[in-house]
PDB file of N, CA and C in Angstrom:
ATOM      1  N   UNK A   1     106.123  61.268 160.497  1.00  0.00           N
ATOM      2  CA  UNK A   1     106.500  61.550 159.135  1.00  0.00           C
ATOM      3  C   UNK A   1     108.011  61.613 159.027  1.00  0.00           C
ATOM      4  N   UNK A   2     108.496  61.147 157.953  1.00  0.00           N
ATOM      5  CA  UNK A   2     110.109  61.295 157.768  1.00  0.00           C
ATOM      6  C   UNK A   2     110.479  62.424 157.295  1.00  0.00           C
ATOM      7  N   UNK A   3     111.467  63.081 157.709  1.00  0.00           N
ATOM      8  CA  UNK A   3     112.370  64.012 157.276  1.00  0.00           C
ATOM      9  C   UNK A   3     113.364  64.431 157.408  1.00  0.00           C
ATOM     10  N   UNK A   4     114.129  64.619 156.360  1.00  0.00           N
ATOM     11  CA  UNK A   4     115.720  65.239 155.921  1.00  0.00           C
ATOM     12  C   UNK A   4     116.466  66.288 156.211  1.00  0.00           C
ATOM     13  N   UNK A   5     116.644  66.750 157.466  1.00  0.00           N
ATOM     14  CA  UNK A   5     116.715  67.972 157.687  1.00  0.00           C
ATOM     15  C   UNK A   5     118.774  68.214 157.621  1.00  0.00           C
ATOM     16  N   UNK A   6     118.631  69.583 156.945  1.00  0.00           N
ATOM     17  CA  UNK A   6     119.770  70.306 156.200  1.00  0.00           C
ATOM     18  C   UNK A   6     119.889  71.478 156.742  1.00  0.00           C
ATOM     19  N   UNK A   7     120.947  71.195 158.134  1.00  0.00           N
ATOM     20  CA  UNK A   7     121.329  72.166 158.882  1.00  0.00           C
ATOM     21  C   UNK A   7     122.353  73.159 158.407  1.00  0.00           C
ATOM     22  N   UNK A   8     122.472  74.164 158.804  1.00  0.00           N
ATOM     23  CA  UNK A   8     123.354  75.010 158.127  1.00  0.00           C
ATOM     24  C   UNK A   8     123.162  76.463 156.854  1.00  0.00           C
ATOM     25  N   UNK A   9     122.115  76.103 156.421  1.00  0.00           N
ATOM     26  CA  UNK A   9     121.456  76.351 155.425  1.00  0.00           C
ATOM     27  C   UNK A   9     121.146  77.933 155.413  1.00  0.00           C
ATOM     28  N   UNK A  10     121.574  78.961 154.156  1.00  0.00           N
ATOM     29  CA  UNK A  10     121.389  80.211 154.736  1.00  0.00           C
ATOM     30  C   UNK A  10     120.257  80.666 154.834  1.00  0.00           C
ATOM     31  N   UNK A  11     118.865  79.419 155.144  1.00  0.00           N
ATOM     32  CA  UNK A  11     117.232  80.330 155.447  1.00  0.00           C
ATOM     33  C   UNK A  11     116.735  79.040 155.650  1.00  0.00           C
ATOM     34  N   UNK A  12     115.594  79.256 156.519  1.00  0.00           N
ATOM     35  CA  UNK A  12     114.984  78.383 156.971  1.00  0.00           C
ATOM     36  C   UNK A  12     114.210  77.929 155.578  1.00  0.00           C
ATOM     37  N   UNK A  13     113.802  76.298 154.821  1.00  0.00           N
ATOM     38  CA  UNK A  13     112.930  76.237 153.826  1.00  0.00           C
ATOM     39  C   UNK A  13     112.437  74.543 154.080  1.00  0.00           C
ATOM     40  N   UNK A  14     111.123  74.428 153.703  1.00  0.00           N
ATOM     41  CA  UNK A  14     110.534  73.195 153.673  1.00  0.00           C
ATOM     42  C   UNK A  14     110.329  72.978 152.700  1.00  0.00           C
ATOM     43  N   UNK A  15     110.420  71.697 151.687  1.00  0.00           N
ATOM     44  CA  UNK A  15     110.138  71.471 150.844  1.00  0.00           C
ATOM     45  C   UNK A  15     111.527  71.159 150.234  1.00  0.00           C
ATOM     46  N   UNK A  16     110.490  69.336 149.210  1.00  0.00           N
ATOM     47  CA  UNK A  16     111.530  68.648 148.321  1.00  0.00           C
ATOM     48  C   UNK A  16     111.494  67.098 149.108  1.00  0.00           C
ATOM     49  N   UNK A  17     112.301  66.396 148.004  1.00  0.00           N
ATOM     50  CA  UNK A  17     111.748  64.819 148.706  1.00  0.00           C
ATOM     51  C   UNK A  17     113.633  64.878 149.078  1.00  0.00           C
ATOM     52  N   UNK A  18     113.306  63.604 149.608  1.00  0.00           N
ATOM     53  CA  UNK A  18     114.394  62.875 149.968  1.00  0.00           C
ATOM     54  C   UNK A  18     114.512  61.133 150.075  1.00  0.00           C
ATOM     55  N   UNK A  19     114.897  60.673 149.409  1.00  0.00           N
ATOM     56  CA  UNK A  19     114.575  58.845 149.870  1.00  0.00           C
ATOM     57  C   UNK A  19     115.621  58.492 150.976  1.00  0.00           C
ATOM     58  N   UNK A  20     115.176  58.419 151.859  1.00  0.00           N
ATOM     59  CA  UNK A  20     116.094  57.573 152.868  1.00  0.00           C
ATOM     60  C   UNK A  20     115.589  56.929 153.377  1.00  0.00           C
ATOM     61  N   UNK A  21     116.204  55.955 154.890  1.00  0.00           N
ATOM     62  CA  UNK A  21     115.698  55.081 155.246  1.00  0.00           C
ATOM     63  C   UNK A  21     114.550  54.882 156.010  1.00  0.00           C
ATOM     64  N   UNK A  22     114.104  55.950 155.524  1.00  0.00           N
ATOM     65  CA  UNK A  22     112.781  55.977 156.656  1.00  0.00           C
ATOM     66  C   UNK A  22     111.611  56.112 155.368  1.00  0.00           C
ATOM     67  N   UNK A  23     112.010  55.849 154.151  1.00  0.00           N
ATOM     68  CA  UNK A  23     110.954  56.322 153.615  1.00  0.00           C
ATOM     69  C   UNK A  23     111.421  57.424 152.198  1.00  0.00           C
ATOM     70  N   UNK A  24     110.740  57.860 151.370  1.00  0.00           N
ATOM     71  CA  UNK A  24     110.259  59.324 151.308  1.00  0.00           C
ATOM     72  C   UNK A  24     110.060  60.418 152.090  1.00  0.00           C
ATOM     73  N   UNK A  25     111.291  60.985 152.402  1.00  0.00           N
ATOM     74  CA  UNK A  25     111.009  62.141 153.293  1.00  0.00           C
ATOM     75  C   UNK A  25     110.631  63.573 152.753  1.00  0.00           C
ATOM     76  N   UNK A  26     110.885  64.144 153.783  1.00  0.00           N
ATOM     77  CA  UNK A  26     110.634  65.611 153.179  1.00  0.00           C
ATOM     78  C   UNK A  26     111.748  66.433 153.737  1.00  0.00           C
ATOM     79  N   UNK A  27     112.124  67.282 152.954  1.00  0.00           N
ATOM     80  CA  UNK A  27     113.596  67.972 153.329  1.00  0.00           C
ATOM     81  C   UNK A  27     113.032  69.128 153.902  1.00  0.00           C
ATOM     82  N   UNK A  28     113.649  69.210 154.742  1.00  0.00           N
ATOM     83  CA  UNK A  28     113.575  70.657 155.695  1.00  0.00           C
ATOM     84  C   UNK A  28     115.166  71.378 156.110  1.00  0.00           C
ATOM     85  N   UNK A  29     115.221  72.132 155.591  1.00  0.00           N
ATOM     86  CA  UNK A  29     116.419  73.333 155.471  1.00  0.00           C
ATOM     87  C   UNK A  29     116.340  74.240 156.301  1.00  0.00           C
ATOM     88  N   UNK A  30     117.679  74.578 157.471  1.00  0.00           N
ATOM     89  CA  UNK A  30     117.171  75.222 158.625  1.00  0.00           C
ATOM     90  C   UNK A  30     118.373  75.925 158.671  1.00  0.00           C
ATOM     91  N   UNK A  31     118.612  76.941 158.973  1.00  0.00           N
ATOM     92  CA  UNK A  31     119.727  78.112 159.373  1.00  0.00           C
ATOM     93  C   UNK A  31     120.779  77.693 160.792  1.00  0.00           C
ATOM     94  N   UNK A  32     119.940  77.104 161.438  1.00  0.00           N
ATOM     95  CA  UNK A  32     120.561  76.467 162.755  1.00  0.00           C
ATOM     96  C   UNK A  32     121.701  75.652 162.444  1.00  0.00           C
ATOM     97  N   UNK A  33     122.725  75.454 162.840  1.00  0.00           N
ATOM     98  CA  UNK A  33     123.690  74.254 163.450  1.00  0.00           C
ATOM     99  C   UNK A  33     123.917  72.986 164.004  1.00  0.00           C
ATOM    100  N   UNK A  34     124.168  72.675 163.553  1.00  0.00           N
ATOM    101  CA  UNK A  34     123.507  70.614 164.142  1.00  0.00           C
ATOM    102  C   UNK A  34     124.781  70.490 165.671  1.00  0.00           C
ATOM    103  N   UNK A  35     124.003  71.523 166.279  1.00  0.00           N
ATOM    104  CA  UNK A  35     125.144  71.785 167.739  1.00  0.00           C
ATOM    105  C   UNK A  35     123.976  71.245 168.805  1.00  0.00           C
ATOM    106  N   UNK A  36     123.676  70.819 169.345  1.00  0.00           N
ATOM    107  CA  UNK A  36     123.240  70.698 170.889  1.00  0.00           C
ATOM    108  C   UNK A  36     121.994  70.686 170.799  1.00  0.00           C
ATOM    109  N   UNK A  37     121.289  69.874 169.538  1.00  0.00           N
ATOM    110  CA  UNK A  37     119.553  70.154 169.185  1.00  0.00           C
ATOM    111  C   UNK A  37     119.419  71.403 168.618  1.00  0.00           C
ATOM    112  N   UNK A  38     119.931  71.896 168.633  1.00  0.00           N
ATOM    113  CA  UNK A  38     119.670  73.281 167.432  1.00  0.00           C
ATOM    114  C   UNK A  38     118.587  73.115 166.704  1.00  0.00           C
ATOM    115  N   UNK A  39     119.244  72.292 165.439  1.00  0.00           N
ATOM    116  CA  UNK A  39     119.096  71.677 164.409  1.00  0.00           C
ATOM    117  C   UNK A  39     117.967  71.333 164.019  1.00  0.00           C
ATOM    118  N   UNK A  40     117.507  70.378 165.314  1.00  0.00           N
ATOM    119  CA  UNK A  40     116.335  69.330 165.353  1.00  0.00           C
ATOM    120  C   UNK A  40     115.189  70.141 165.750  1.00  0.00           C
ATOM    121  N   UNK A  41     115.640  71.705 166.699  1.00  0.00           N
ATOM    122  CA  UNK A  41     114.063  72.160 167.172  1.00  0.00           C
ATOM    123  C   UNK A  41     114.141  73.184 166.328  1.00  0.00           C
ATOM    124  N   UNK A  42     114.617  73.616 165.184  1.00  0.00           N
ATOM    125  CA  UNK A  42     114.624  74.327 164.517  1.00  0.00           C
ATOM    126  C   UNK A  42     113.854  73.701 163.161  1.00  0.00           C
ATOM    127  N   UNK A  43     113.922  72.719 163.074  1.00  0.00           N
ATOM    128  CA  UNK A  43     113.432  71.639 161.713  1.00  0.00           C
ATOM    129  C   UNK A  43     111.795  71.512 162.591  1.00  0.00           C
ATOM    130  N   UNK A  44     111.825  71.242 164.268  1.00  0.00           N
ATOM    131  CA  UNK A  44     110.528  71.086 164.137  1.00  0.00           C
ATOM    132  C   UNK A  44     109.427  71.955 163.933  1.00  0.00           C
ATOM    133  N   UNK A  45     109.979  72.974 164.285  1.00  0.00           N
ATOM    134  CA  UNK A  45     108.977  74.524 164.739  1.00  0.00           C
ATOM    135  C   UNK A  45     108.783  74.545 163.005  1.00  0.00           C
ATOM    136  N   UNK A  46     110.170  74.688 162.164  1.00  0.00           N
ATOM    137  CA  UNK A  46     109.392  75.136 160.135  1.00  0.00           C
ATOM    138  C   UNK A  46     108.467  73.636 159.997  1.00  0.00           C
ATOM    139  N   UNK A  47     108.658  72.419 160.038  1.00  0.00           N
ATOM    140  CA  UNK A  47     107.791  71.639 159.988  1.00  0.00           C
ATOM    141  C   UNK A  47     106.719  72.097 160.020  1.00  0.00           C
ATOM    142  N   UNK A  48     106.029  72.336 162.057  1.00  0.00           N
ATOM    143  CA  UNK A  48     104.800  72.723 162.660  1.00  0.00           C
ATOM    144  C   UNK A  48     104.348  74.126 161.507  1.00  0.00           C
ATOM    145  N   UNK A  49     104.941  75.250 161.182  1.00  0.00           N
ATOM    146  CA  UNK A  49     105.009  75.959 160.541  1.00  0.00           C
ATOM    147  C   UNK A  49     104.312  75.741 158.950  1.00  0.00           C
ATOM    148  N   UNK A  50     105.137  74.945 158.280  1.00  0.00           N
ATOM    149  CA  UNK A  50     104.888  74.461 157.361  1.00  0.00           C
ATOM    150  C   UNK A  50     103.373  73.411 156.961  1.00  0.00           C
ATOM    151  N   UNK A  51     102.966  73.105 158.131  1.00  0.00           N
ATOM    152  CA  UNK A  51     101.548  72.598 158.061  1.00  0.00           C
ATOM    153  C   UNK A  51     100.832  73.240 158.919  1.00  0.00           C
ATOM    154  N   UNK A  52     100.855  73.849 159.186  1.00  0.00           N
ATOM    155  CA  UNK A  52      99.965  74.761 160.064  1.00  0.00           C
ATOM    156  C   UNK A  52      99.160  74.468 161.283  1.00  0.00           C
ATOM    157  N   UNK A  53     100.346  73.771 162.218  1.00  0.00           N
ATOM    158  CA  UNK A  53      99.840  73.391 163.568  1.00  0.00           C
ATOM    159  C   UNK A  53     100.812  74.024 164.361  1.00  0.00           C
ATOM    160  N   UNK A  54     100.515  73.644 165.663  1.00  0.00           N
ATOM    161  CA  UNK A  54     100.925  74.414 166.685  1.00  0.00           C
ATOM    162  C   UNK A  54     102.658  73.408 166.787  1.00  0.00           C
ATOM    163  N   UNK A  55     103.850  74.331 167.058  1.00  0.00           N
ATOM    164  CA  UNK A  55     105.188  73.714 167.438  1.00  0.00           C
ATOM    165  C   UNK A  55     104.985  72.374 168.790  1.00  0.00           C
ATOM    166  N   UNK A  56     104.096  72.647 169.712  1.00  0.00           N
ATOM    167  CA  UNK A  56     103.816  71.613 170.801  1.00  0.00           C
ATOM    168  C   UNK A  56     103.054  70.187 170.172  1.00  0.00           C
ATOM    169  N   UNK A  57     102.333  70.850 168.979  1.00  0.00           N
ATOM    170  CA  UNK A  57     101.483  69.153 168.091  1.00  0.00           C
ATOM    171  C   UNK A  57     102.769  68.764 167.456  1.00  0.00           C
ATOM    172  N   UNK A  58     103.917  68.974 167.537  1.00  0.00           N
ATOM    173  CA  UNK A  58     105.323  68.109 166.653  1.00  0.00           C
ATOM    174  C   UNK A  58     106.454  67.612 167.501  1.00  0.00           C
ATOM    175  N   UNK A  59     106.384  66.460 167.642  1.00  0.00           N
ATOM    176  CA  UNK A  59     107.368  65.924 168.710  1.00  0.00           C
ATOM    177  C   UNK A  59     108.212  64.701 167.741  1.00  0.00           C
ATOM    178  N   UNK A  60     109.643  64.798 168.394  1.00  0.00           N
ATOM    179  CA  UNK A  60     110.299  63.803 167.694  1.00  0.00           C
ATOM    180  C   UNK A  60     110.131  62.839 167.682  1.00  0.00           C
ATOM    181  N   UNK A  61     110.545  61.927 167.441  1.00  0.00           N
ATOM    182  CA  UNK A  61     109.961  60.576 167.981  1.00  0.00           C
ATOM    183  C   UNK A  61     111.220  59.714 167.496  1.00  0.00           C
ATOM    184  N   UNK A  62     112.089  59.619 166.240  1.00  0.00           N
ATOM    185  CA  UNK A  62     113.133  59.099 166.515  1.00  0.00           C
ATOM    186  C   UNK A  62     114.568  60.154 165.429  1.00  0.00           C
ATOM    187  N   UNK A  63     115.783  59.985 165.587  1.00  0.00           N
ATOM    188  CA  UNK A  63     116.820  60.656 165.158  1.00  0.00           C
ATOM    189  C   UNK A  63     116.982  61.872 165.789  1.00  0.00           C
ATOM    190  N   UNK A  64     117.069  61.920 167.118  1.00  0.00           N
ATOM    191  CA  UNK A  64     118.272  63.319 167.719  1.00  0.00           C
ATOM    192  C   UNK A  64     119.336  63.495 167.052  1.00  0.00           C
ATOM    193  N   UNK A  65     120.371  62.629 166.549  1.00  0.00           N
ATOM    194  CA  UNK A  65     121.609  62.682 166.249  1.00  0.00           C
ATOM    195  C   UNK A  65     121.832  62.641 165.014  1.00  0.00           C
ATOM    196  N   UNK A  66     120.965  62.412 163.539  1.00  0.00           N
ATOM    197  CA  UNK A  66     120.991  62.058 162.542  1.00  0.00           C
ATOM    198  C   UNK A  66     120.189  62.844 161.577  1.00  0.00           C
ATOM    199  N   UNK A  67     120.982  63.227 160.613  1.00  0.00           N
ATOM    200  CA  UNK A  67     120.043  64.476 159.902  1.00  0.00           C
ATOM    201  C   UNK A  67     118.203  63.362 159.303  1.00  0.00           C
ATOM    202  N   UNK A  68     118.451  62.247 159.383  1.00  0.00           N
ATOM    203  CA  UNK A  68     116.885  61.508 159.265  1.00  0.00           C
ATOM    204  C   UNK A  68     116.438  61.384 160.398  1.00  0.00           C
ATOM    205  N   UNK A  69     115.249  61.923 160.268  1.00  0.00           N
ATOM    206  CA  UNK A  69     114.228  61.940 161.445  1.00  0.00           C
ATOM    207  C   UNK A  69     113.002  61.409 161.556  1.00  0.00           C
ATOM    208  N   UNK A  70     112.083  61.080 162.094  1.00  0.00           N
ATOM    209  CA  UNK A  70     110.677  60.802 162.548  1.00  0.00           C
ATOM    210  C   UNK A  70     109.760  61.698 163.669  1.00  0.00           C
ATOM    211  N   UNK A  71     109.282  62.426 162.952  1.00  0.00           N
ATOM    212  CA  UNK A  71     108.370  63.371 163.966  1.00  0.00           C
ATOM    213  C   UNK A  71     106.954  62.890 163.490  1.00  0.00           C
ATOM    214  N   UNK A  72     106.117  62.732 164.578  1.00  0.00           N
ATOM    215  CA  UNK A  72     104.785  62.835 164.929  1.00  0.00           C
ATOM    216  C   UNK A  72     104.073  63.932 165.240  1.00  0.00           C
ATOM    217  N   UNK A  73     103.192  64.253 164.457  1.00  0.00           N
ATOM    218  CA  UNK A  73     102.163  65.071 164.505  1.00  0.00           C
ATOM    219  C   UNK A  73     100.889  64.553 165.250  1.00  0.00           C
ATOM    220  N   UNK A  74     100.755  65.392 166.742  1.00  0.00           N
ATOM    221  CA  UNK A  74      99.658  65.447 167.282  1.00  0.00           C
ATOM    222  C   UNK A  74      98.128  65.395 167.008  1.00  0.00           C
ATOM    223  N   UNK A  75      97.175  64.423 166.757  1.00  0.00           N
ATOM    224  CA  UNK A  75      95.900  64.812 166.236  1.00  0.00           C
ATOM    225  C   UNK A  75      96.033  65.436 164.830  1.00  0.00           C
ATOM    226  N   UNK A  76      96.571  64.646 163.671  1.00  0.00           N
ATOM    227  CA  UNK A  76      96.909  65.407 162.383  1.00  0.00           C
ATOM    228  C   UNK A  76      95.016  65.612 161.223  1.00  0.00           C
ATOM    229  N   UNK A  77      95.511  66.390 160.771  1.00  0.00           N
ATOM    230  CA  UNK A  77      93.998  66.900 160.322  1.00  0.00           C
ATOM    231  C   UNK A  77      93.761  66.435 159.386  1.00  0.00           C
ATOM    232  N   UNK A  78      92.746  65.549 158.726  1.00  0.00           N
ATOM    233  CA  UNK A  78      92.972  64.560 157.449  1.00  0.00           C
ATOM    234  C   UNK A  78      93.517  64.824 156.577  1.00  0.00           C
ATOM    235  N   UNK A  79      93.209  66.653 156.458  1.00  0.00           N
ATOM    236  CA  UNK A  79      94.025  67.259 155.093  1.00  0.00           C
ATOM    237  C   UNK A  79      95.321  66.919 155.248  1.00  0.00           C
ATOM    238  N   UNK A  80      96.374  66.438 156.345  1.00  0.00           N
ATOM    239  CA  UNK A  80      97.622  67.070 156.483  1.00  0.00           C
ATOM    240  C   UNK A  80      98.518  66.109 155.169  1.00  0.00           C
ATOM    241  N   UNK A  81      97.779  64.742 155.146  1.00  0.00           N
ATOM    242  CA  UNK A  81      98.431  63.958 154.140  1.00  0.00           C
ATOM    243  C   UNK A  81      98.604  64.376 152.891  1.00  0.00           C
ATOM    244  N   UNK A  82      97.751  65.321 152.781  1.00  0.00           N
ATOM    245  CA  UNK A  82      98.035  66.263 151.140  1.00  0.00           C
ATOM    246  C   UNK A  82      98.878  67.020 151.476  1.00  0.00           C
ATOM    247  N   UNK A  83      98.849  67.688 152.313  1.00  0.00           N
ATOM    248  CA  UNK A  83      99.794  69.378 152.351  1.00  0.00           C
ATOM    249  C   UNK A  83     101.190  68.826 152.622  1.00  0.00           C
ATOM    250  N   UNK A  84     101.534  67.699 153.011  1.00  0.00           N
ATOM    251  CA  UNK A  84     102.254  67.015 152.896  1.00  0.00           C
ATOM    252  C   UNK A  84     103.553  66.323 151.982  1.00  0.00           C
ATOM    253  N   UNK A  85     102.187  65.817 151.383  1.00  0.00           N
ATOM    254  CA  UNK A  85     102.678  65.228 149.659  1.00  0.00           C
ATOM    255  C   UNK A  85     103.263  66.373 149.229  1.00  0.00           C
ATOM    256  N   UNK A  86     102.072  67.512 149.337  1.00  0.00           N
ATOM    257  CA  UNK A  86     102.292  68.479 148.596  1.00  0.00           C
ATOM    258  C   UNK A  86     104.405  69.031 148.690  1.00  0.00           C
ATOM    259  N   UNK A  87     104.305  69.654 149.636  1.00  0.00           N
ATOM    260  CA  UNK A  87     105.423  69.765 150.204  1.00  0.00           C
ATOM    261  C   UNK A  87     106.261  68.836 149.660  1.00  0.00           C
ATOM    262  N   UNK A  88     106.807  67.620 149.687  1.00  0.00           N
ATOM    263  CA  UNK A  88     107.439  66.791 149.464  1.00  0.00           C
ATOM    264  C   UNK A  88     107.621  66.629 148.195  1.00  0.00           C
ATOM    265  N   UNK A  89     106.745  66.493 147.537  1.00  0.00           N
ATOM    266  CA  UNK A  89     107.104  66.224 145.620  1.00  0.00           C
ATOM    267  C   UNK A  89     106.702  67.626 144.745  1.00  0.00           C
ATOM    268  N   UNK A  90     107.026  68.948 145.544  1.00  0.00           N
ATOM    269  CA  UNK A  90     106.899  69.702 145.093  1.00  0.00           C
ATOM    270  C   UNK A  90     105.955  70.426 143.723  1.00  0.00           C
ATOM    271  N   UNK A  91     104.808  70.190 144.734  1.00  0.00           N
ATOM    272  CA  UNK A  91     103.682  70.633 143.595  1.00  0.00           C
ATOM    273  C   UNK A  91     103.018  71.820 144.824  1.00  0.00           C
ATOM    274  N   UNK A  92     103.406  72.408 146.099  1.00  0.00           N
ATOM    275  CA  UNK A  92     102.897  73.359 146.750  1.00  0.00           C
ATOM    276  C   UNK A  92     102.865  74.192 145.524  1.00  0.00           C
ATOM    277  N   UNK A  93     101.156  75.090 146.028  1.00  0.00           N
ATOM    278  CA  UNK A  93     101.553  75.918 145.508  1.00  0.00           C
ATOM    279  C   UNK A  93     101.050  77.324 146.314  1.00  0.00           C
TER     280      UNK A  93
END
């Protein structure tokens, strides 16, 4: 799945789109520092968080270095494509 992650941020938050090149992403807002992976395992754990799987079912898969990312979700649960959407075009509720 693509996502926008916005390091720096004074609280960790998921949710909101983003168009970049990967797509429609989903913005993820993280308190961490875009210092030494911070950033990136901090975006994955609210991700895993944010859909309600385990931090080990979310692995990167491409952008270490680039606030756009590609993480894969382990065995994703059919629902996840809604909770997803949801998240992203902001209709969670």
């Amino acid at each position: 799945m693509a996502v926008r992650v916005k390091p720096g941020a004074s609280r960790d938050r998921v949710g909101g789109r983003f168009d970049g090149p990967h797509g429609p992403a989903l913005v993820i807002a993280v308190h961490a520092p875009a210092v030494d992976g911070r950033a990136t395992e901090a975006a994955r754990r609210a991700l895993a968080g944010a859909l309600g799987v385990r931090p080990a079912a979310v692995s990167l898969r491409t952008g270490a270095a680039s606030r756009d990312k590609l993480f894969l979700v382990d065995r994703p649960d059919p629902a996840l494509s809604e909770v997803l959407r949801r998240l992203r075009d902001g209709s969670a509720g």
